[in-house]
Protein backbone atom coordinates (compact mmCIF):
# COMPACT_ATOMS: atom_id res chain seq x y z
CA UNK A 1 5.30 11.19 -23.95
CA UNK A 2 5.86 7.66 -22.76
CA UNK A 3 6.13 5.11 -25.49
CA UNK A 4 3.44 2.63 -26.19
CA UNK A 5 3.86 -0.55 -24.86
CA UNK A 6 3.96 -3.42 -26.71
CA UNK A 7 0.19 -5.05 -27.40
CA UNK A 8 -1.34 -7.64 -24.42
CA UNK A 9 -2.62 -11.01 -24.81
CA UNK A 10 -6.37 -9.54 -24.03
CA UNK A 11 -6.79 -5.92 -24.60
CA UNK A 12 -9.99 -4.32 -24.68
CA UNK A 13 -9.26 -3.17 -27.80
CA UNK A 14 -11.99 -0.01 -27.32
CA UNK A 15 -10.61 3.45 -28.00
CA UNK A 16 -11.22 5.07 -24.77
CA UNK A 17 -9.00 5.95 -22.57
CA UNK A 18 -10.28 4.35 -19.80
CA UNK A 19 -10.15 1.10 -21.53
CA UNK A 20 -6.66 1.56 -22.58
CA UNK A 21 -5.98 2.49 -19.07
CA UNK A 22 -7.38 -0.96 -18.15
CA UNK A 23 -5.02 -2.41 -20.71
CA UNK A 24 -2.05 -1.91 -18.52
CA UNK A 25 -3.41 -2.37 -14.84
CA UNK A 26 -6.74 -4.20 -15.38
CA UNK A 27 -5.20 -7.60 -14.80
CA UNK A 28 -5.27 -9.21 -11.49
CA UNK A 29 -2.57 -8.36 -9.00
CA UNK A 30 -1.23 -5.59 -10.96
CA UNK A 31 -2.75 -2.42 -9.08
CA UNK A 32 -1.50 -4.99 -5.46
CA UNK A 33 1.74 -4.92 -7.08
CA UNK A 34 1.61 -1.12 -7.63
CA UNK A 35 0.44 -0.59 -3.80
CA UNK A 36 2.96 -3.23 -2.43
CA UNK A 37 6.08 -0.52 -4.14
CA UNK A 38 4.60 2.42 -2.69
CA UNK A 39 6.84 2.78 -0.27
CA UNK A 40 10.45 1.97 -1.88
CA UNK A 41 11.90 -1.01 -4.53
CA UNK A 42 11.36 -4.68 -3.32
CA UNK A 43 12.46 -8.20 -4.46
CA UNK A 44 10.74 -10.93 -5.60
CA UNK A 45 10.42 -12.85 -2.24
CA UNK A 46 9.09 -9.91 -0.57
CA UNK A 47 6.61 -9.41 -3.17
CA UNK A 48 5.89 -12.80 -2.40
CA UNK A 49 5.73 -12.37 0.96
CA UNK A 50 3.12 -9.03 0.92
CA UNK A 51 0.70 -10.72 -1.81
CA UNK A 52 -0.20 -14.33 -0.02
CA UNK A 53 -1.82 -15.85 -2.76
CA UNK A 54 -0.33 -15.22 -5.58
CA UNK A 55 1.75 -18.15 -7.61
CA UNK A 56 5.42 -17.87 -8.10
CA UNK A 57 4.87 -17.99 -12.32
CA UNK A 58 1.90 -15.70 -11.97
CA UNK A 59 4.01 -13.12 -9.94
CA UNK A 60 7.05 -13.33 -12.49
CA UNK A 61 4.60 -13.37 -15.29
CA UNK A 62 2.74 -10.39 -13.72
CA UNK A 63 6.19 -8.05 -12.96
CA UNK A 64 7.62 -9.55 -16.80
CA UNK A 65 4.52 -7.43 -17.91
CA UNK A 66 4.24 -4.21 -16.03
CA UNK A 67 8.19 -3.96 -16.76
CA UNK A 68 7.44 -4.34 -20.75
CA UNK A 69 4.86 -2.20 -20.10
CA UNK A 70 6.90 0.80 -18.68
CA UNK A 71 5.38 0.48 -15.04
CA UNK A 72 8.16 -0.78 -13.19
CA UNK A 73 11.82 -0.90 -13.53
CA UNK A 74 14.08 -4.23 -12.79
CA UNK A 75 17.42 -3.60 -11.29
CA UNK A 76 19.97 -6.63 -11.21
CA UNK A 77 22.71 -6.62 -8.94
CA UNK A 78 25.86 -8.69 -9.13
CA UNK A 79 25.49 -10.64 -5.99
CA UNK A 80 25.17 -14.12 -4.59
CA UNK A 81 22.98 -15.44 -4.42
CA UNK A 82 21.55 -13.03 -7.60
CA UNK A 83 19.39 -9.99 -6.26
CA UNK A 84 16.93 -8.33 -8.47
CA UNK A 85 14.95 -5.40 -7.49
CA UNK A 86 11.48 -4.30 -8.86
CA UNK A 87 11.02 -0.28 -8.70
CA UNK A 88 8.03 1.75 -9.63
CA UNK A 89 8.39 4.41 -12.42
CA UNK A 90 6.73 7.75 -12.96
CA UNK A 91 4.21 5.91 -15.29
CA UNK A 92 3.29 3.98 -12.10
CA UNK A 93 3.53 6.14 -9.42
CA UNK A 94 0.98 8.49 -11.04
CA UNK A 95 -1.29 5.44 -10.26
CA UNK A 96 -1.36 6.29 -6.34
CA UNK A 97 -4.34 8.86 -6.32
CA UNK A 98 -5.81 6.41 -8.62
CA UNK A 99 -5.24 3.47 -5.56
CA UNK A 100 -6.63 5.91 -3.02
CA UNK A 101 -9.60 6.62 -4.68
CA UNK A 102 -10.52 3.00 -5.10
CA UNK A 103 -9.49 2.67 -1.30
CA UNK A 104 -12.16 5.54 -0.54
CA UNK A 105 -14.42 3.52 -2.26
CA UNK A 106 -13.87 0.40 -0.79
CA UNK A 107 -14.13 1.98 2.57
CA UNK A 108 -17.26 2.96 1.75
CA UNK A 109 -18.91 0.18 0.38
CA UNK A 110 -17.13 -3.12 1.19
CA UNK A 111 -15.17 -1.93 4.13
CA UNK A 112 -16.00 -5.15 7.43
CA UNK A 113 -13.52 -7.00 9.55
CA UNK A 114 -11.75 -9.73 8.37
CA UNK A 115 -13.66 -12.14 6.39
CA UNK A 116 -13.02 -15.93 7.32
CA UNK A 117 -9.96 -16.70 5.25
CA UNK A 118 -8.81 -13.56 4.01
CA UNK A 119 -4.81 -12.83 4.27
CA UNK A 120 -4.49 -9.82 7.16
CA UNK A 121 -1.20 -7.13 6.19
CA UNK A 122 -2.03 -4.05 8.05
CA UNK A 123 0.99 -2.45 6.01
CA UNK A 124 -1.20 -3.05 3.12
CA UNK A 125 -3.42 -0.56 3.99
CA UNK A 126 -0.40 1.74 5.04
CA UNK A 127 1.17 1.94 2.05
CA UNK A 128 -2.04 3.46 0.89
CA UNK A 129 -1.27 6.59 3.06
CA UNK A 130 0.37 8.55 0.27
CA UNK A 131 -2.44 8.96 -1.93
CA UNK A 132 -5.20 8.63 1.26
CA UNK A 133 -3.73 11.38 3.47
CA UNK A 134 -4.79 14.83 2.78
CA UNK A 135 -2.93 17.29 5.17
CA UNK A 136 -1.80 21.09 5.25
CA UNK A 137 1.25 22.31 4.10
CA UNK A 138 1.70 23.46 7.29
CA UNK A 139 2.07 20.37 9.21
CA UNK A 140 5.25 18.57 8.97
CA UNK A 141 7.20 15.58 11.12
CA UNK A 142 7.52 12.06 10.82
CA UNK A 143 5.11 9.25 12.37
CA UNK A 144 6.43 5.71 13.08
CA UNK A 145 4.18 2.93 12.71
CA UNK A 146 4.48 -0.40 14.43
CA UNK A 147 2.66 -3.94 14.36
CA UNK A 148 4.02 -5.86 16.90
CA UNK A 149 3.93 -9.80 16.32
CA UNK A 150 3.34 -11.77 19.52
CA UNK A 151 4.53 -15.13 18.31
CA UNK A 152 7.78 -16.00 19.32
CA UNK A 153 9.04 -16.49 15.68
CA UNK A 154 7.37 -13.02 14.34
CA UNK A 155 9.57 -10.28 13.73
CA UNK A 156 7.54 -7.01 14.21
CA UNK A 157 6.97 -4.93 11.60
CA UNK A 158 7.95 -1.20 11.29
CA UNK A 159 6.87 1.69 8.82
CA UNK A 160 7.78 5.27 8.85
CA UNK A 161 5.22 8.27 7.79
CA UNK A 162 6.79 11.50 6.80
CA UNK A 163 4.58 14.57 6.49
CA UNK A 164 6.20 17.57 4.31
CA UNK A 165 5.01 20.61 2.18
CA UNK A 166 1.66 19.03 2.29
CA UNK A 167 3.74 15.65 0.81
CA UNK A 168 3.24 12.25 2.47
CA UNK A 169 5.60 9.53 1.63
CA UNK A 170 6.24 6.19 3.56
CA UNK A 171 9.18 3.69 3.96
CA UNK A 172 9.45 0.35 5.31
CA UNK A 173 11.78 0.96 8.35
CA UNK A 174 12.37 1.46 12.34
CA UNK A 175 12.47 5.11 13.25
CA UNK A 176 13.43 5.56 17.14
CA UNK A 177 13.68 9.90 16.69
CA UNK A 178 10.22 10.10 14.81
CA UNK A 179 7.99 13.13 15.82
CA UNK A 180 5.28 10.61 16.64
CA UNK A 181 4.46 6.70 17.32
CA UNK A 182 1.90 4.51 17.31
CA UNK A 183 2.29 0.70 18.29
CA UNK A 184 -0.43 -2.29 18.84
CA UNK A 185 -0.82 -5.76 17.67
CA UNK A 186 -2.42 -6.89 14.44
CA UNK A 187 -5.39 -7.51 16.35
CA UNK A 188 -5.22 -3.84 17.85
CA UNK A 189 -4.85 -2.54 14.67
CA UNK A 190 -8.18 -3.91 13.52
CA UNK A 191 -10.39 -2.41 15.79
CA UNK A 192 -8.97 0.52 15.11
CA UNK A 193 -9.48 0.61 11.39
CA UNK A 194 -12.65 -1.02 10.87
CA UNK A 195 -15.75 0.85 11.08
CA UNK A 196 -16.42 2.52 13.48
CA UNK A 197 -13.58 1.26 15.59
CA UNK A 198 -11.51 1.75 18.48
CA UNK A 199 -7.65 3.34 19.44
CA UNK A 200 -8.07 1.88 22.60
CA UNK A 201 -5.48 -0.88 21.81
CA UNK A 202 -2.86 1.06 20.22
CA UNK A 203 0.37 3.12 21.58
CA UNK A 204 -0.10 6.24 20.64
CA UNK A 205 2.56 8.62 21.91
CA UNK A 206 4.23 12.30 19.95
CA UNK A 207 2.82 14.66 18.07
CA UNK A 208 -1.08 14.69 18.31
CA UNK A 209 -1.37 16.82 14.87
CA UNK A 210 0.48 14.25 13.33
CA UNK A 211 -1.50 11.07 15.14
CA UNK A 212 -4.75 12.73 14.64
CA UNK A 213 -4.32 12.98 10.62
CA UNK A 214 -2.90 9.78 9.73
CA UNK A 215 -5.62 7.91 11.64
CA UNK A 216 -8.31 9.95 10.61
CA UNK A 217 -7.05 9.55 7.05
CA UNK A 218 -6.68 6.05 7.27
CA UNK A 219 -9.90 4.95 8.92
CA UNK A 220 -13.49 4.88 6.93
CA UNK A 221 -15.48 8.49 8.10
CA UNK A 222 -18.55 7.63 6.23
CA UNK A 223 -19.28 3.38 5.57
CA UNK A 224 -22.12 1.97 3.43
CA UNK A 225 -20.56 -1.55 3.39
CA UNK A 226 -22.04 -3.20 6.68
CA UNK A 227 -25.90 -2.37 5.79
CA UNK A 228 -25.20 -3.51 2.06
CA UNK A 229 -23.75 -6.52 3.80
């Protein structure tokens, strides 16, 4: 078993395990955090960079904690300038199914476009594809993912899906021999994952198998969010 970590300036301080489960990842951020390492160790600035909104101290404050509490692991290299990496353990990556289920259930019930205001990362909602995706063993092959960025300064972004042994697991990189690609603009993107949206703006080019289950996994099947709007 894991060690206990050490005590939190607010527990709950309820024996139950959901409570204590709270005590570790009921803090603001911290599940983000968890979603924003799904798919490989990042630094600091690029956790800046995926959670807009978020203040330098509360972000070192925030990774200060989940390290302490056994949830992720900080790796220091000797460079310059200094380079620090923030990993997910076992601990956290357990949390995954945990982050899907709460993505089901945001689909479900608070699931719109955009609101006015709100900070738009469609690889936010791909790094939920480990824990969303549910596919047969039998399919296997890998799936790259691109947002293209129209603005002349915007480097496009690139994410690679790879189906095994009934396994999904995703990394944050260009893949020109994938089995399968899809490719739109943020805005394309959009319409395709709200409810009841539309793949007419994307690139979609490969294996169909492959295509077919990742979008199907990743967009809302059943939505209760725009009549309880």
């Amino acid at each position: 078993m894991s060690p206990a970590p050490p005590p939190k300036r607010h527990p709950y301080d309820q024996w139950s395990p959901d409570a204590r489960a709270l005590d570790l990842v009921g803090d603001k951020w911290t599940l983000l955090i968890v979603r924003d390492l799904v798919s490989g160790p990042r630094r600091f600035v690029e956790l800046q960079r995926t959670l807009p909104g978020i203040s330098t101290e509360q972000l070192r404050s925030r990774l200060n904690r989940m390290v302490a509490d056994g949830l992720l692991t900080r790796q220091r290299y000797r460079e310059v300038p200094p380079r620090v990496d923030y990993e997910l353990t076992e601990r956290a990556r357990d949390l995954i199914p945990v982050l899907a289920a709460l993505a089901r259930w945001g689909y479900e019930w608070s699931w719109t476009e955009p609101r006015r205001g709100e900070a738009i990362d469609i690889g936010a909602v791909f790094r939920l594809a480990p824990g969303l995706l549910t596919v047969p063993k039998s399919l296997k092959g890998t799936l790259a993912l691109t947002v293209l960025q129209r603005s002349k300064d915007g480097e496009d972004r690139h994410y690679l899906i790879t189906i095994k042994r009934g396994e999904v697991t995703l990394e944050e990189r260009e893949e020109a021999d994938a089995s399968a690609q899809i490719s739109g603009t943020e805005r394309a993107w959009i319409d395709a994952l709200v409810p009841e949206g539309t793949r007419k703006g994307l690139e979609i080019s490969g294996d169909a198998k492959i295509t077919d289950a990742v979008l199907d996994g990743l967009t809302p099947t059943v939505t209760r969010a725009v009549a309880a709007a």
